[in-house]
N, C-alpha and C. Protein backbone atom coordinates (compact mmCIF):
# COMPACT_ATOMS: atom_id res chain seq x y z
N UNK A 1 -11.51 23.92 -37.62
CA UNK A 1 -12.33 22.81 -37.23
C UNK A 1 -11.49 21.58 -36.89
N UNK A 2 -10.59 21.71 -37.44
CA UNK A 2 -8.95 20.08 -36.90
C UNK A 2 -9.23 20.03 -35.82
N UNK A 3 -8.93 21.36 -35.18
CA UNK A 3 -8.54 21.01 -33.51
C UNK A 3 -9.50 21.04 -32.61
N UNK A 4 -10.29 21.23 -33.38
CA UNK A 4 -12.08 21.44 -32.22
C UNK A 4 -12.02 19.53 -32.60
N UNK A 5 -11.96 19.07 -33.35
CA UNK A 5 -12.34 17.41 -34.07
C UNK A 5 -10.80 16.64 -32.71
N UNK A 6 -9.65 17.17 -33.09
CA UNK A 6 -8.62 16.69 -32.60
C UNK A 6 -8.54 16.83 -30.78
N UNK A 7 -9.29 18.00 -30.48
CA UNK A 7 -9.49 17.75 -28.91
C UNK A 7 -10.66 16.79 -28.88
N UNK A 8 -11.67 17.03 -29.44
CA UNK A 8 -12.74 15.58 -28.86
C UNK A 8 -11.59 14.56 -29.09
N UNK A 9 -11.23 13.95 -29.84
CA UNK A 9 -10.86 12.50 -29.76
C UNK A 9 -9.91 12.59 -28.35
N UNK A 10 -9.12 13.59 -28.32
CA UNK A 10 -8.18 13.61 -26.62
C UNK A 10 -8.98 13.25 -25.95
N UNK A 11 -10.05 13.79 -25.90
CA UNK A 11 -10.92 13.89 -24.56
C UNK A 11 -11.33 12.17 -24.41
N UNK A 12 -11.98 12.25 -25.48
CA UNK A 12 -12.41 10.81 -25.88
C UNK A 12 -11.58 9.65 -25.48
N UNK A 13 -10.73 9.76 -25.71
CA UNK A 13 -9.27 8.49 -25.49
C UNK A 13 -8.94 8.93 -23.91
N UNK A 14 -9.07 10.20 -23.34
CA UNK A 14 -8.84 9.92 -22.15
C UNK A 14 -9.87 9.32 -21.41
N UNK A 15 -10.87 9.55 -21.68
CA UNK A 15 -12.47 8.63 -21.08
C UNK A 15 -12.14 7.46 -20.83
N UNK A 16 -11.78 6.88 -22.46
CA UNK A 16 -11.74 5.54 -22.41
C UNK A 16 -10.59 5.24 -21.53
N UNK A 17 -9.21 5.63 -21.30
CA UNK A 17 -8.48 5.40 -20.44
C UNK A 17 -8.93 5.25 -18.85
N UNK A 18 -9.67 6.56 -18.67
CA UNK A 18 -9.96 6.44 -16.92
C UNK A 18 -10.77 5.34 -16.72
N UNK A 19 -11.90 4.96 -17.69
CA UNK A 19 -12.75 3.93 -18.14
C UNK A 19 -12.10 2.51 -17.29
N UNK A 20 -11.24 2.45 -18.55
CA UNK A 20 -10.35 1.46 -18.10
C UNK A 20 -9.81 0.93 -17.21
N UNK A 21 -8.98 1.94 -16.58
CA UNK A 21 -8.43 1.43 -14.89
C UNK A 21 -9.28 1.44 -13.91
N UNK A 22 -10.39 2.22 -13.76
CA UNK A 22 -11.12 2.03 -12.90
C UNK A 22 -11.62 0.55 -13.46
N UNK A 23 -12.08 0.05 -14.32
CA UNK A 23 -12.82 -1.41 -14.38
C UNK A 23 -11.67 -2.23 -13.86
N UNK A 24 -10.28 -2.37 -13.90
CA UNK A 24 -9.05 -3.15 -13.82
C UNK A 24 -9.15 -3.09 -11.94
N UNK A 25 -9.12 -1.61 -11.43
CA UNK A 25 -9.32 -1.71 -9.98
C UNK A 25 -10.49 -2.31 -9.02
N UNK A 26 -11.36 -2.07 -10.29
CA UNK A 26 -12.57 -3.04 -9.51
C UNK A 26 -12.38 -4.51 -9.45
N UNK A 27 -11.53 -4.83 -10.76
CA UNK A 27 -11.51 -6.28 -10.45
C UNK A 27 -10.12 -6.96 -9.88
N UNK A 28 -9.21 -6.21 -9.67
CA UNK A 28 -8.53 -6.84 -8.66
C UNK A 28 -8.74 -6.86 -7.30
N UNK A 29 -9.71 -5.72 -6.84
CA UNK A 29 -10.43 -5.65 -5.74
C UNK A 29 -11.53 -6.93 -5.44
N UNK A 30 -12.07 -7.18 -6.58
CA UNK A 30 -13.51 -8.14 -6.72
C UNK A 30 -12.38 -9.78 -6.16
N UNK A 31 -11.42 -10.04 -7.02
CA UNK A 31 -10.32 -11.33 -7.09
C UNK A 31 -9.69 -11.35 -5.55
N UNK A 32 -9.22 -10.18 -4.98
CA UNK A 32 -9.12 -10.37 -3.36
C UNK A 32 -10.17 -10.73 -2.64
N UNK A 33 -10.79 -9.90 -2.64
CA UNK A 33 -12.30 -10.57 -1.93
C UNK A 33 -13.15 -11.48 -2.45
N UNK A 34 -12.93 -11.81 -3.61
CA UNK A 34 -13.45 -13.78 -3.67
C UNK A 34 -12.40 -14.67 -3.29
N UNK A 35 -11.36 -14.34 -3.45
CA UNK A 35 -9.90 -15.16 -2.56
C UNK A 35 -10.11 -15.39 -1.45
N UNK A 36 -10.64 -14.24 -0.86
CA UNK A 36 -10.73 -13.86 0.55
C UNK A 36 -12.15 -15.38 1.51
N UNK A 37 -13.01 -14.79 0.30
CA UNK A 37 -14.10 -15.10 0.85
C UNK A 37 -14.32 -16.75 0.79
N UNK A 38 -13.85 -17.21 -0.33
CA UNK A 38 -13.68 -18.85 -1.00
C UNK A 38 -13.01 -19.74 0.28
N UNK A 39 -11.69 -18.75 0.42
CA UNK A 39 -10.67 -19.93 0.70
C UNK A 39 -10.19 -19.33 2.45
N UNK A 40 -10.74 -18.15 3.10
CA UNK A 40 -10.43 -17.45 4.40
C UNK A 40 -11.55 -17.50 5.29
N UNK A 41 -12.21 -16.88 4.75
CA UNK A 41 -13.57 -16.67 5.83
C UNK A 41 -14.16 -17.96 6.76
N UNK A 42 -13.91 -18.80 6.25
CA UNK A 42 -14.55 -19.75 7.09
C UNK A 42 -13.50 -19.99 8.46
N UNK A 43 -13.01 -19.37 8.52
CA UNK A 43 -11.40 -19.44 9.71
C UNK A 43 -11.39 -18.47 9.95
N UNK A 44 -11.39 -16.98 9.29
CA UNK A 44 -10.45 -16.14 9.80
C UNK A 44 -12.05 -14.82 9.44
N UNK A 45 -12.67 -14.86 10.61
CA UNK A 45 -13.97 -13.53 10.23
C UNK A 45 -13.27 -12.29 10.54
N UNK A 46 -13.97 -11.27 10.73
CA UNK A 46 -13.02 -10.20 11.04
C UNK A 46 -12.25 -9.75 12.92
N UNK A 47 -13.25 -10.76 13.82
CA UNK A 47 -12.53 -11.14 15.08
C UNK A 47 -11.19 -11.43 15.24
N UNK A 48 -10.43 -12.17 13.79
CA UNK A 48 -9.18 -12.55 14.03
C UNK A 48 -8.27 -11.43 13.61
N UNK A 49 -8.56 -10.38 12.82
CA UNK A 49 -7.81 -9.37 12.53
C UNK A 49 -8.06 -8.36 13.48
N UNK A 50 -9.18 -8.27 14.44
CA UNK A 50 -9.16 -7.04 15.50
C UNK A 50 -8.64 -7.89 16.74
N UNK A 51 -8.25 -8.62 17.04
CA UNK A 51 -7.93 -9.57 18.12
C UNK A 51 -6.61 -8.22 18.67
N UNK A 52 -6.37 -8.63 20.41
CA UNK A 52 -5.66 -7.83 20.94
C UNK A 52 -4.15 -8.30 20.07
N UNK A 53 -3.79 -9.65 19.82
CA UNK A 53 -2.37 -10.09 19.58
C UNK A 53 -2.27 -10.13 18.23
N UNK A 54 -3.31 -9.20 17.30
CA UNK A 54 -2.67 -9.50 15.94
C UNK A 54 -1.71 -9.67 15.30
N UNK A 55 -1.07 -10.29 14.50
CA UNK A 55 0.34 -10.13 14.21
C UNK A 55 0.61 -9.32 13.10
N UNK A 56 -0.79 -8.59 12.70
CA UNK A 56 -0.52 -7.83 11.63
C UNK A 56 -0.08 -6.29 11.66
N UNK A 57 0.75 -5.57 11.34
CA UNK A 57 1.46 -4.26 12.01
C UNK A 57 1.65 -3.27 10.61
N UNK A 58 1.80 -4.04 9.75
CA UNK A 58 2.58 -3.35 8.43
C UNK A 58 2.18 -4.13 7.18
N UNK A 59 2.32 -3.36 6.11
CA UNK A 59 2.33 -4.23 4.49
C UNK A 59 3.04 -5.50 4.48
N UNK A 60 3.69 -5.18 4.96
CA UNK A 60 5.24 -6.79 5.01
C UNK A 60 4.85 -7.55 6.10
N UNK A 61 3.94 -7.12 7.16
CA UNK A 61 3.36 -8.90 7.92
C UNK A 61 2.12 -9.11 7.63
N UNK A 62 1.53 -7.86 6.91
CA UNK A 62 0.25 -8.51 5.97
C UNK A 62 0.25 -9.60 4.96
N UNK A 63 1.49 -9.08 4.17
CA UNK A 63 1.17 -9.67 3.17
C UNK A 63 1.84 -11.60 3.48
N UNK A 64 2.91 -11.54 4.85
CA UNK A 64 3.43 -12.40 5.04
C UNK A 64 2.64 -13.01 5.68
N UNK A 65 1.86 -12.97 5.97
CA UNK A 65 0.79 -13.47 6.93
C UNK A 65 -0.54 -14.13 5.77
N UNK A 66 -0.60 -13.54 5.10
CA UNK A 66 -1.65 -13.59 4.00
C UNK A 66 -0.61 -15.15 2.84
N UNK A 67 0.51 -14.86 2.95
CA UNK A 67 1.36 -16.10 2.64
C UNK A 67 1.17 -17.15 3.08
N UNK A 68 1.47 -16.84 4.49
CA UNK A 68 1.74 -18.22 5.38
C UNK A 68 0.08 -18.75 5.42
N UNK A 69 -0.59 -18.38 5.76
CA UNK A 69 -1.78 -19.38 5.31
C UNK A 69 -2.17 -19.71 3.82
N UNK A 70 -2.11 -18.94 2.84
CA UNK A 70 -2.49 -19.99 1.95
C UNK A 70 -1.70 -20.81 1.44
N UNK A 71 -0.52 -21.12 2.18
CA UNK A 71 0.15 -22.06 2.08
C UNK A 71 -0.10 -23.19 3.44
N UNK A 72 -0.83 -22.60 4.47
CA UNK A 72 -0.75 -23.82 5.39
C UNK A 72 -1.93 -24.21 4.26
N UNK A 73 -3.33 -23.54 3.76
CA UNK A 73 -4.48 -24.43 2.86
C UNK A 73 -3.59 -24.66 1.92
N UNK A 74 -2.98 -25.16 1.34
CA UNK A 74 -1.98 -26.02 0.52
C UNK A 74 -2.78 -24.81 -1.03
N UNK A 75 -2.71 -23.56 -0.86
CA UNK A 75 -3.51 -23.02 -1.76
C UNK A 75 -3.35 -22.74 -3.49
N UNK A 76 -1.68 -22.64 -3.18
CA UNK A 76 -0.87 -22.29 -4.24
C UNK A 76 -1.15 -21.26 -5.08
N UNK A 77 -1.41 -20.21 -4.17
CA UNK A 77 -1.51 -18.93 -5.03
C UNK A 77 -0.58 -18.24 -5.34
N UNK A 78 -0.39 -17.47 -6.13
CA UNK A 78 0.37 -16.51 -6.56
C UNK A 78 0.63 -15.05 -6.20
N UNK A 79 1.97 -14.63 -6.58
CA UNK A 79 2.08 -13.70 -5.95
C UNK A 79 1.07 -12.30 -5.96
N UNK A 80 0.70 -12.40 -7.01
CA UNK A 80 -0.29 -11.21 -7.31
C UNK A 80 -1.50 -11.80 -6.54
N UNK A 81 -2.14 -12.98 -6.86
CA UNK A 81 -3.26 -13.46 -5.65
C UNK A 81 -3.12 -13.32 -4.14
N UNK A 82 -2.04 -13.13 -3.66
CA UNK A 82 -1.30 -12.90 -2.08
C UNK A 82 -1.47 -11.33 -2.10
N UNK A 83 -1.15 -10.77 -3.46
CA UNK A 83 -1.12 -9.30 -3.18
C UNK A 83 -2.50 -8.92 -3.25
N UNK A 84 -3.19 -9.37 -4.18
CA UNK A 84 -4.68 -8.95 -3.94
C UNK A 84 -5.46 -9.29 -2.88
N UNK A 85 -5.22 -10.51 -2.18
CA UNK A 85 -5.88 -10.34 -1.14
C UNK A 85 -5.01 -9.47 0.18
N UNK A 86 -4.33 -9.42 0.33
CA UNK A 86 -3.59 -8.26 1.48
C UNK A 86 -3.97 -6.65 0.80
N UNK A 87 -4.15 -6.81 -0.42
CA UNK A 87 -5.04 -5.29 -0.72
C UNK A 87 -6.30 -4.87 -0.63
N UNK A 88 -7.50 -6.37 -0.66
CA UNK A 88 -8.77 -6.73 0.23
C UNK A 88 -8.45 -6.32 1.75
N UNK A 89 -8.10 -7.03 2.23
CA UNK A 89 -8.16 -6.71 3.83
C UNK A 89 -7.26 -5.39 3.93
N UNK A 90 -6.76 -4.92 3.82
CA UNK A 90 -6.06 -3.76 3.90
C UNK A 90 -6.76 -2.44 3.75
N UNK A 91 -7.58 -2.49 2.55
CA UNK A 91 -8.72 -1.56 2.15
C UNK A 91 -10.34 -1.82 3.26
N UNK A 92 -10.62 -3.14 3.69
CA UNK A 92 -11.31 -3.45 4.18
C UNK A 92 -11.15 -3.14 6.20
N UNK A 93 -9.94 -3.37 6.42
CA UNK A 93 -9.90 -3.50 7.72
C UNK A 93 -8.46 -2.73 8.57
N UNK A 94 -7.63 -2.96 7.60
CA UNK A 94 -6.43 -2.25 8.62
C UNK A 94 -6.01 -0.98 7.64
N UNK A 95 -6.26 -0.61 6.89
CA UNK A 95 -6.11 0.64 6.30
C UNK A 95 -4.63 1.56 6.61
N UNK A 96 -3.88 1.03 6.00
CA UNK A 96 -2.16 0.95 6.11
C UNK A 96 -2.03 1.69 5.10
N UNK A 97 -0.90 3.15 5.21
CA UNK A 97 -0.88 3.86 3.58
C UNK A 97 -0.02 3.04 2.65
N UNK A 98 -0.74 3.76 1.25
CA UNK A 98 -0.12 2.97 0.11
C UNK A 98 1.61 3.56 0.37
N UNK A 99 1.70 1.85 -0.46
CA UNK A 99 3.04 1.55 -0.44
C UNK A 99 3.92 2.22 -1.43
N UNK A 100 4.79 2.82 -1.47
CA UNK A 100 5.89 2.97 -2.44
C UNK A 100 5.66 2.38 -4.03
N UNK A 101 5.10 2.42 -5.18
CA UNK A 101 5.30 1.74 -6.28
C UNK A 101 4.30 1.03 -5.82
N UNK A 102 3.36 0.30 -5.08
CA UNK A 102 2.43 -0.40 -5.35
C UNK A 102 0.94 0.10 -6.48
N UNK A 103 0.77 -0.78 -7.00
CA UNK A 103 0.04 -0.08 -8.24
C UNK A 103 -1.28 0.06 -7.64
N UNK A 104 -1.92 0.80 -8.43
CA UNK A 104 -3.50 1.30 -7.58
C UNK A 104 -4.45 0.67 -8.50
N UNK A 105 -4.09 0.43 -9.57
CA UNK A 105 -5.07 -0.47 -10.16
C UNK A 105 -4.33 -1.46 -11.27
N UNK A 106 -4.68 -3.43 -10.70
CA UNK A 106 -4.21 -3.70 -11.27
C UNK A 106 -5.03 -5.16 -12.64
N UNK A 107 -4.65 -5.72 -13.45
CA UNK A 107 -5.42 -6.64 -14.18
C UNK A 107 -5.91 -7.54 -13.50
N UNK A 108 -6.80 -8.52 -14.06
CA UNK A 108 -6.73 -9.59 -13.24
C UNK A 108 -5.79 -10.54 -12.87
N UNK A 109 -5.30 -11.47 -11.79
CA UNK A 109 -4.37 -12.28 -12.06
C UNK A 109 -4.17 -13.40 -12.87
N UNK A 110 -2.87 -13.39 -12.99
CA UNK A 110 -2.55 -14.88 -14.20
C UNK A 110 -1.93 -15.84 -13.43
N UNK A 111 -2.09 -17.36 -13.43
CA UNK A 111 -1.23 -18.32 -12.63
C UNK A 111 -0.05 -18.40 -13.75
């Protein structure tokens, strides 16, 4: 009877694990797209990302691009806030494969 008792709790603790990251991926997903939506949208709808001259090509002029404006809005976000929103639009619109080591689900951000 141990190990019939000792696999539920495995099972159990792995639940709560998958549990877990999936709630963590929803909300760094949720933190890009209120980033997105707060401090972008009123400038940038999705016309400016299908435009013929996008300058967006790759992870590295997404995310540099996703830089350079919230720094022209004097925004002062952080790096994980830059990364969550280039993982919003990325999932949303240019659908670029995952990166090397980029995490698939992450906490919320901290300033």
């Amino acid at each position: 009877m141990g190990g019939l008792n000792r696999a539920r709790a495995l099972l159990a603790a792995a639940a709560w694990v998958t549990g877990a990251a999936l709630a963590q991926g929803a909300a760094v997903q949720g933190r890009g797209e209120m980033l997105y939506a707060n401090h972008c949208i009123a400038c940038h709808d999705t016309q400016v990302h299908w435009r013929d001259r996008r300058q967006v090509t790759d992870w590295t002029s997404l995310e540099a691009q996703v830089r350079h404006w919230q720094a022209v809005g004097q925004l002062n976000w952080s790096g994980r806030d830059i990364e969550d929103v280039a993982r919003h639009l990325n999932e949303r619109i240019y659908r670029f494969p995952p990166r090397a080591g980029m995490a698939a689900a992450r906490g919320p951000s901290r300033r």
